[in-house]
PDB file of N, CA and C in Angstrom:
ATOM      1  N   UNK A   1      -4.624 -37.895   8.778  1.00  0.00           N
ATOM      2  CA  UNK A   1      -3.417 -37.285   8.242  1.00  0.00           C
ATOM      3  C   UNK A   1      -2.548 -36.808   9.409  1.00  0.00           C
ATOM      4  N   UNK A   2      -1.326 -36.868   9.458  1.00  0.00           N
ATOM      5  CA  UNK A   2      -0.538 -36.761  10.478  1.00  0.00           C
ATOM      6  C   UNK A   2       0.253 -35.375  10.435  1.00  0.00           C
ATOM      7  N   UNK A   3       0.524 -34.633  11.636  1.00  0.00           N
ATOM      8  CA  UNK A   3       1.312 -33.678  11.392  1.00  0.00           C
ATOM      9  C   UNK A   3       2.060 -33.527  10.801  1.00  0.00           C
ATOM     10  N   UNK A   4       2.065 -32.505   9.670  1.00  0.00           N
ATOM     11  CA  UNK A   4       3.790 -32.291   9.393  1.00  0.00           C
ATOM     12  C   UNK A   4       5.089 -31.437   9.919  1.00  0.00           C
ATOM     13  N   UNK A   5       5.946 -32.045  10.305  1.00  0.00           N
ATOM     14  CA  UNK A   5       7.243 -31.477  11.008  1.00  0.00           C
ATOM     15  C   UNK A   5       7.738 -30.922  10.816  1.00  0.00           C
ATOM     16  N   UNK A   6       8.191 -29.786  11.363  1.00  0.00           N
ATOM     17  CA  UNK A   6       9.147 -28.625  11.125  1.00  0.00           C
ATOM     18  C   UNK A   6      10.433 -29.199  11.471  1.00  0.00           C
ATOM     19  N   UNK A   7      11.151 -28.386  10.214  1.00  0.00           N
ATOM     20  CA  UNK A   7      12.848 -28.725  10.299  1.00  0.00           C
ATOM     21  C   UNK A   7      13.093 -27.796  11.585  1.00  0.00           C
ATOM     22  N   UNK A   8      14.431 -28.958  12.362  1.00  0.00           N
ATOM     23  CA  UNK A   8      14.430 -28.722  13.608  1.00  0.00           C
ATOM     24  C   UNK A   8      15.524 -27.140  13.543  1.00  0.00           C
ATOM     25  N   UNK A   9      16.574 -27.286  12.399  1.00  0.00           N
ATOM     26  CA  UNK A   9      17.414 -26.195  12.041  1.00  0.00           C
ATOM     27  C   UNK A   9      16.773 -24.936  11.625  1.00  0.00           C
ATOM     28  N   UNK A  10      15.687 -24.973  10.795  1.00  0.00           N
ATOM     29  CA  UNK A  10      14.895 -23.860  10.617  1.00  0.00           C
ATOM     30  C   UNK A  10      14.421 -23.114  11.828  1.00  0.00           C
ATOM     31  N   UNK A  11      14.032 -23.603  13.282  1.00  0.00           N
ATOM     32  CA  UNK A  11      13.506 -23.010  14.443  1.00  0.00           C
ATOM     33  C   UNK A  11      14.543 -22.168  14.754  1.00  0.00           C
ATOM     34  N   UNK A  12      15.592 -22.325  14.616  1.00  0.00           N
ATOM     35  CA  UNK A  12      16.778 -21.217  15.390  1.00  0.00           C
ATOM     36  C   UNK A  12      17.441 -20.251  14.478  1.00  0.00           C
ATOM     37  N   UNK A  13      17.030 -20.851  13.578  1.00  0.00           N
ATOM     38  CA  UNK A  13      17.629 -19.693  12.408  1.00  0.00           C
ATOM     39  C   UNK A  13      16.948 -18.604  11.387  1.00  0.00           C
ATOM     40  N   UNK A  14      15.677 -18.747  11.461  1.00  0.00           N
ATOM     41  CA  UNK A  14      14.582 -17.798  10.867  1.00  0.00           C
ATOM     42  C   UNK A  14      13.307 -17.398  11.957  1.00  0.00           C
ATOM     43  N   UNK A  15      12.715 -16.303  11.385  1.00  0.00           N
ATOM     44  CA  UNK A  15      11.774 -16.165  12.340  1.00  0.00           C
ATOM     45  C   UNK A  15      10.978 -15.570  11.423  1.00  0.00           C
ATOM     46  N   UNK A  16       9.188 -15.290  11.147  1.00  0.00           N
ATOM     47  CA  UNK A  16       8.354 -14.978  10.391  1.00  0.00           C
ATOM     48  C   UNK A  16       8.322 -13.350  11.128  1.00  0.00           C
ATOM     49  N   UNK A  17       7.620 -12.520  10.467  1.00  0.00           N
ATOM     50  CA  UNK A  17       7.215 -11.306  10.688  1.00  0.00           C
ATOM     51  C   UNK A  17       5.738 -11.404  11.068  1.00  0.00           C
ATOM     52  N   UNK A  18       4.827 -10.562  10.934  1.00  0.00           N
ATOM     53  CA  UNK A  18       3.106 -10.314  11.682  1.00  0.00           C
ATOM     54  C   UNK A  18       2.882 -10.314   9.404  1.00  0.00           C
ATOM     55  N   UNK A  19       3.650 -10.128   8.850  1.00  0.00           N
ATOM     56  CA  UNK A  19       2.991 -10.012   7.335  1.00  0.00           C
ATOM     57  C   UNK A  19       3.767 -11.287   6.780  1.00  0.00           C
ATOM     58  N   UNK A  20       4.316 -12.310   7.324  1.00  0.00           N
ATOM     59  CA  UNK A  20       4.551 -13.643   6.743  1.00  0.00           C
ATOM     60  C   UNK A  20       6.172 -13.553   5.737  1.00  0.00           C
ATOM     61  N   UNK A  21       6.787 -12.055   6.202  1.00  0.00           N
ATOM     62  CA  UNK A  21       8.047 -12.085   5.776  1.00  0.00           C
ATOM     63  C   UNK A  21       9.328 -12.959   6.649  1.00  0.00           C
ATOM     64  N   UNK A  22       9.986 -13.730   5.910  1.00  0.00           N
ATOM     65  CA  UNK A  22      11.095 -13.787   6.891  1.00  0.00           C
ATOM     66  C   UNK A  22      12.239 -13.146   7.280  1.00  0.00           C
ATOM     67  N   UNK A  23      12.687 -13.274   8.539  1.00  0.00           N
ATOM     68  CA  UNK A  23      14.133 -12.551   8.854  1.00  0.00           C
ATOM     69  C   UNK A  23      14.857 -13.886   9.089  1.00  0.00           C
ATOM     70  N   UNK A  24      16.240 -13.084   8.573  1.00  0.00           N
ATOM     71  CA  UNK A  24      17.623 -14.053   9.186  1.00  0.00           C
ATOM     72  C   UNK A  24      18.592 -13.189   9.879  1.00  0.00           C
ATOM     73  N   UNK A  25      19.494 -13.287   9.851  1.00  0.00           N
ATOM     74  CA  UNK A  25      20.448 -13.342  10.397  1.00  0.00           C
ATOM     75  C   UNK A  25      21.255 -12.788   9.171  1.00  0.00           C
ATOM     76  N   UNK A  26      22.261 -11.604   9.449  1.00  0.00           N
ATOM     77  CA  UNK A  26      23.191 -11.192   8.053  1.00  0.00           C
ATOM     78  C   UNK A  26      24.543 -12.355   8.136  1.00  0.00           C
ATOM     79  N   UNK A  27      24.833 -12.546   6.753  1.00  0.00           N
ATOM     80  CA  UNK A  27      26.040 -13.179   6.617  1.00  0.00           C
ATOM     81  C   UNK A  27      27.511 -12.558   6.588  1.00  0.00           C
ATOM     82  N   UNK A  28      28.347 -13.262   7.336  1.00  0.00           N
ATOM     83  CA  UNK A  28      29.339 -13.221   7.416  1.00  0.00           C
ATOM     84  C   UNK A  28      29.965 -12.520   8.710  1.00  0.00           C
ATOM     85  N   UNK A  29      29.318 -12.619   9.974  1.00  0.00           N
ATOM     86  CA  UNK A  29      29.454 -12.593  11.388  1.00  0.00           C
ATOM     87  C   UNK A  29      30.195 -13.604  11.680  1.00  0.00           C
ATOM     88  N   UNK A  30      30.370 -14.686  11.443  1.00  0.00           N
ATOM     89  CA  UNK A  30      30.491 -15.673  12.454  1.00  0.00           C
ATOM     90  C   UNK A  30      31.928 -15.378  13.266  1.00  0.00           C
ATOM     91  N   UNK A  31      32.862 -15.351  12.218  1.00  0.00           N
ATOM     92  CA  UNK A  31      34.302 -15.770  12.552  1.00  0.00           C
ATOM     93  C   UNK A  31      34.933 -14.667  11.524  1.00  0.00           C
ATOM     94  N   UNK A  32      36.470 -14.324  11.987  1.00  0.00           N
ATOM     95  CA  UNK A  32      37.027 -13.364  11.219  1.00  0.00           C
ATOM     96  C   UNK A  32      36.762 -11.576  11.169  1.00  0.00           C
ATOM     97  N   UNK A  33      36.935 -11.361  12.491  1.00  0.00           N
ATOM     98  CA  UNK A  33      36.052 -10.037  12.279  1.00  0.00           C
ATOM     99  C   UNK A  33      37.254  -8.945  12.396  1.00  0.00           C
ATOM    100  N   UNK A  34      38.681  -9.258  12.608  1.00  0.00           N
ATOM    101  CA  UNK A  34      40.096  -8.561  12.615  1.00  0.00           C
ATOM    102  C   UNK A  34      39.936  -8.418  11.411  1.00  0.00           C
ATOM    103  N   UNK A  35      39.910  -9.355  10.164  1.00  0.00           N
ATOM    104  CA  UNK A  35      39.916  -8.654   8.444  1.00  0.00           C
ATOM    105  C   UNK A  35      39.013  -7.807   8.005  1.00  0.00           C
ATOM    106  N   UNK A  36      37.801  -7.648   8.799  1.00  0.00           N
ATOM    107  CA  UNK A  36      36.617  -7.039   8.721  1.00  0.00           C
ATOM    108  C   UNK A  36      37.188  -4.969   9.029  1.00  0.00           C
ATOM    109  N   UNK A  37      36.503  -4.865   8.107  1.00  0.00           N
ATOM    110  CA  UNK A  37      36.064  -3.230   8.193  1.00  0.00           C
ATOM    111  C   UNK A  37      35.535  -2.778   9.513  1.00  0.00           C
ATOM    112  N   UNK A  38      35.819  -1.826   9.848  1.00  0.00           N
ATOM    113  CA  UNK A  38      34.479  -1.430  11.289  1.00  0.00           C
ATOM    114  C   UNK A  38      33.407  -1.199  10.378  1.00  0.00           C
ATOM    115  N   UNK A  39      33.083  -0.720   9.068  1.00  0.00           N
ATOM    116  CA  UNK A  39      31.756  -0.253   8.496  1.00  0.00           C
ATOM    117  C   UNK A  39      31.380  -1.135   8.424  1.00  0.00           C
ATOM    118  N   UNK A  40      32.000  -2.597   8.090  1.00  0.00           N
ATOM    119  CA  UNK A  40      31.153  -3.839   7.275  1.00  0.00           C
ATOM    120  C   UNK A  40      30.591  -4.150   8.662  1.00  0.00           C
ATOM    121  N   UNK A  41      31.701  -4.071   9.998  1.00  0.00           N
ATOM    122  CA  UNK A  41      30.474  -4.750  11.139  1.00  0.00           C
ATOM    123  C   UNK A  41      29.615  -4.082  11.258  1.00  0.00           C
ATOM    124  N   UNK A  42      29.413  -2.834  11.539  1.00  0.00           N
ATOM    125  CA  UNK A  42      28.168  -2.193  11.519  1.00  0.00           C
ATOM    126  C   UNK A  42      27.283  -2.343  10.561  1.00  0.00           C
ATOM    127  N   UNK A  43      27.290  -2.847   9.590  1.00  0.00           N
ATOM    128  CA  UNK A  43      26.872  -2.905   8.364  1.00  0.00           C
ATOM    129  C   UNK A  43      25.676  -4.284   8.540  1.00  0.00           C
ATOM    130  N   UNK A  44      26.428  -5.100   9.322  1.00  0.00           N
ATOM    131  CA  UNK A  44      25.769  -6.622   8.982  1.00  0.00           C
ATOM    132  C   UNK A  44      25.112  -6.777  10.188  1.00  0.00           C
ATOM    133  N   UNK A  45      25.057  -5.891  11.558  1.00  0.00           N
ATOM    134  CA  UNK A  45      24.157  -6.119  12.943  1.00  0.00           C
ATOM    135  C   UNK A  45      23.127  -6.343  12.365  1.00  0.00           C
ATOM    136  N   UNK A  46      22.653  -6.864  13.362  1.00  0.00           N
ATOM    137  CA  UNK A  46      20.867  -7.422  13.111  1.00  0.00           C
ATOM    138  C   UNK A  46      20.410  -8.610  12.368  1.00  0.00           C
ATOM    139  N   UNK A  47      19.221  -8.149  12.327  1.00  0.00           N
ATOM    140  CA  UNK A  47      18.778  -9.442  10.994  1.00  0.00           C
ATOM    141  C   UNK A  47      18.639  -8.243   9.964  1.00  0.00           C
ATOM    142  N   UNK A  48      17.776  -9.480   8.723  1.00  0.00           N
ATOM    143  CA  UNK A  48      17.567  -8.579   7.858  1.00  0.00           C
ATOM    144  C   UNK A  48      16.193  -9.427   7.178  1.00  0.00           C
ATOM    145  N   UNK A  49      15.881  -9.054   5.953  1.00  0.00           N
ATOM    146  CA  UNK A  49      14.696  -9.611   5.022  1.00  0.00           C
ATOM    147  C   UNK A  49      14.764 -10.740   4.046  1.00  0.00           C
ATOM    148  N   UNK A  50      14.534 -11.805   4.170  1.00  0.00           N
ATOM    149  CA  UNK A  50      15.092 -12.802   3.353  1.00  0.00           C
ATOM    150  C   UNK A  50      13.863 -11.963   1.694  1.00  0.00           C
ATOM    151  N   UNK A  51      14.818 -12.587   0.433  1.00  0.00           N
ATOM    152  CA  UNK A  51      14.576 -12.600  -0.562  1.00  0.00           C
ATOM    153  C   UNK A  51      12.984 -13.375  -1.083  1.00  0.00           C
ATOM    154  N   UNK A  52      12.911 -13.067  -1.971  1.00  0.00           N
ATOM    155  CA  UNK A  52      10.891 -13.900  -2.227  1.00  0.00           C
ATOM    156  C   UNK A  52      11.459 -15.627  -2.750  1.00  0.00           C
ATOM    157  N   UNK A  53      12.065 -15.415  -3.376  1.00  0.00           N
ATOM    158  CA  UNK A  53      12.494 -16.698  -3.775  1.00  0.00           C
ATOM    159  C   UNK A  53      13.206 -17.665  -2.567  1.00  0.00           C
ATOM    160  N   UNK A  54      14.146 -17.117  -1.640  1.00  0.00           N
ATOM    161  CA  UNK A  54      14.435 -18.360  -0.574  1.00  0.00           C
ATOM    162  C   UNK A  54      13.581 -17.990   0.112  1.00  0.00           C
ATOM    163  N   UNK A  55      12.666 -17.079   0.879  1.00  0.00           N
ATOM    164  CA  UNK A  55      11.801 -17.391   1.829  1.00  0.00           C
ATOM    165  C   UNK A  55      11.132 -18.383   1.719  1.00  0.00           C
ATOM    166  N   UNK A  56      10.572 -19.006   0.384  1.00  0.00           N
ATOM    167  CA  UNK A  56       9.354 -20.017  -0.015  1.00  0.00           C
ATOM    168  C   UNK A  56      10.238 -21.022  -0.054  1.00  0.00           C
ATOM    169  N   UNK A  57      11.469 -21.281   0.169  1.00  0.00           N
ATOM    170  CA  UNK A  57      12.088 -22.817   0.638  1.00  0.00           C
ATOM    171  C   UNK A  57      11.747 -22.999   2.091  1.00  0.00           C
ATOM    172  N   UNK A  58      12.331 -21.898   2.801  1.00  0.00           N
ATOM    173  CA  UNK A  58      12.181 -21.823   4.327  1.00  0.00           C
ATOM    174  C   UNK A  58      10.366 -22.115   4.717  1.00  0.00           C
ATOM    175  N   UNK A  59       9.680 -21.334   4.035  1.00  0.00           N
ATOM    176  CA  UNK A  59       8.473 -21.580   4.606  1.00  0.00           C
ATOM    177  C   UNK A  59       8.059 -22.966   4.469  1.00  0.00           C
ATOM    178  N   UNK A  60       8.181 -23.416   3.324  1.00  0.00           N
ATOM    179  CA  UNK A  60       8.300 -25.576   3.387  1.00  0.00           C
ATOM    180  C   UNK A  60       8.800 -25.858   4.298  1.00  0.00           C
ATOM    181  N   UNK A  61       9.771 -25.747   5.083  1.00  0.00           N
ATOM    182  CA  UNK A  61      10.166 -26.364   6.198  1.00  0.00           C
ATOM    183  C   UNK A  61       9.445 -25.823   7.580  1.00  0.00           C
ATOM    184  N   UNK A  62       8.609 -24.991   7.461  1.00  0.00           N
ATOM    185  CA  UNK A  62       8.151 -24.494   8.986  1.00  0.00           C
ATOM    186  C   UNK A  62       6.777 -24.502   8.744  1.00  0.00           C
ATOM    187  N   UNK A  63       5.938 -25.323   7.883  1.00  0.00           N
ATOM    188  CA  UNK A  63       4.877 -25.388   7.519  1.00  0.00           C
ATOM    189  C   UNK A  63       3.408 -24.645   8.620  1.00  0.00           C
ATOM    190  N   UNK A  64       3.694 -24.485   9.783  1.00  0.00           N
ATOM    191  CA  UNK A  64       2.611 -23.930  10.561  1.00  0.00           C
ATOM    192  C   UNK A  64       3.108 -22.905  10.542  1.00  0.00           C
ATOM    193  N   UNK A  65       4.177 -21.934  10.534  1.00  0.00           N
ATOM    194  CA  UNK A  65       4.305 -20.358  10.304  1.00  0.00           C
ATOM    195  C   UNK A  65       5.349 -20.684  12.126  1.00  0.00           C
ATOM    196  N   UNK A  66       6.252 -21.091  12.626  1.00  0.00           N
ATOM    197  CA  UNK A  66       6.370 -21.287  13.553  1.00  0.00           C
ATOM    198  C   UNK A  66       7.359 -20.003  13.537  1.00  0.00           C
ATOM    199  N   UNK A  67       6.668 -18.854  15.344  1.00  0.00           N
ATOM    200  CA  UNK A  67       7.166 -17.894  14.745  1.00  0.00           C
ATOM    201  C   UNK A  67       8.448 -17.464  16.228  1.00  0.00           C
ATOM    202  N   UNK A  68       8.247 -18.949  17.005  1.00  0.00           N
ATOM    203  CA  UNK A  68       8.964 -18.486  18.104  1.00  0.00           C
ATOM    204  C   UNK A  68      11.064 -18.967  17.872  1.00  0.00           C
ATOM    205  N   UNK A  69      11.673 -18.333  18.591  1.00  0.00           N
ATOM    206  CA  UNK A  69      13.341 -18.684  18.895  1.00  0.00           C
ATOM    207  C   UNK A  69      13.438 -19.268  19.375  1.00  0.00           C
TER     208      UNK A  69
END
């Protein structure tokens, strides 16, 4: 049986926790941050906790728990 491959987009954009939670990245950083609130930027630093329901898409794609950036 042959390895299975991790999506190459999943490596840079999630990362597992030590209890098998994932983090992302908050939305709506990218671009546009003059229309932005100062609270909302402070608001969205960091990562955060993905949901139970999309984590278990993400974890299909990183099938060994791959936990490095």
């Amino acid at each position: 049986m042959p390895k299975m491959k991790t999506k190459s987009s999943v490596k840079g954009r999630f990362k597992l926790t030590g209890t098998g939670k994932v983090l992302r990245n908050v939305s709506g950083k990218q671009h546009g941050m003059v229309k932005r609130s100062n609270s909302f930027i402070r608001m969205q630093r960091g990562t955060t906790v993905m949901s139970d329901a999309d984590s278990k898409v993400v974890k299909k794609m990183m099938p060994y728990g791959y936990t490095g950036r």
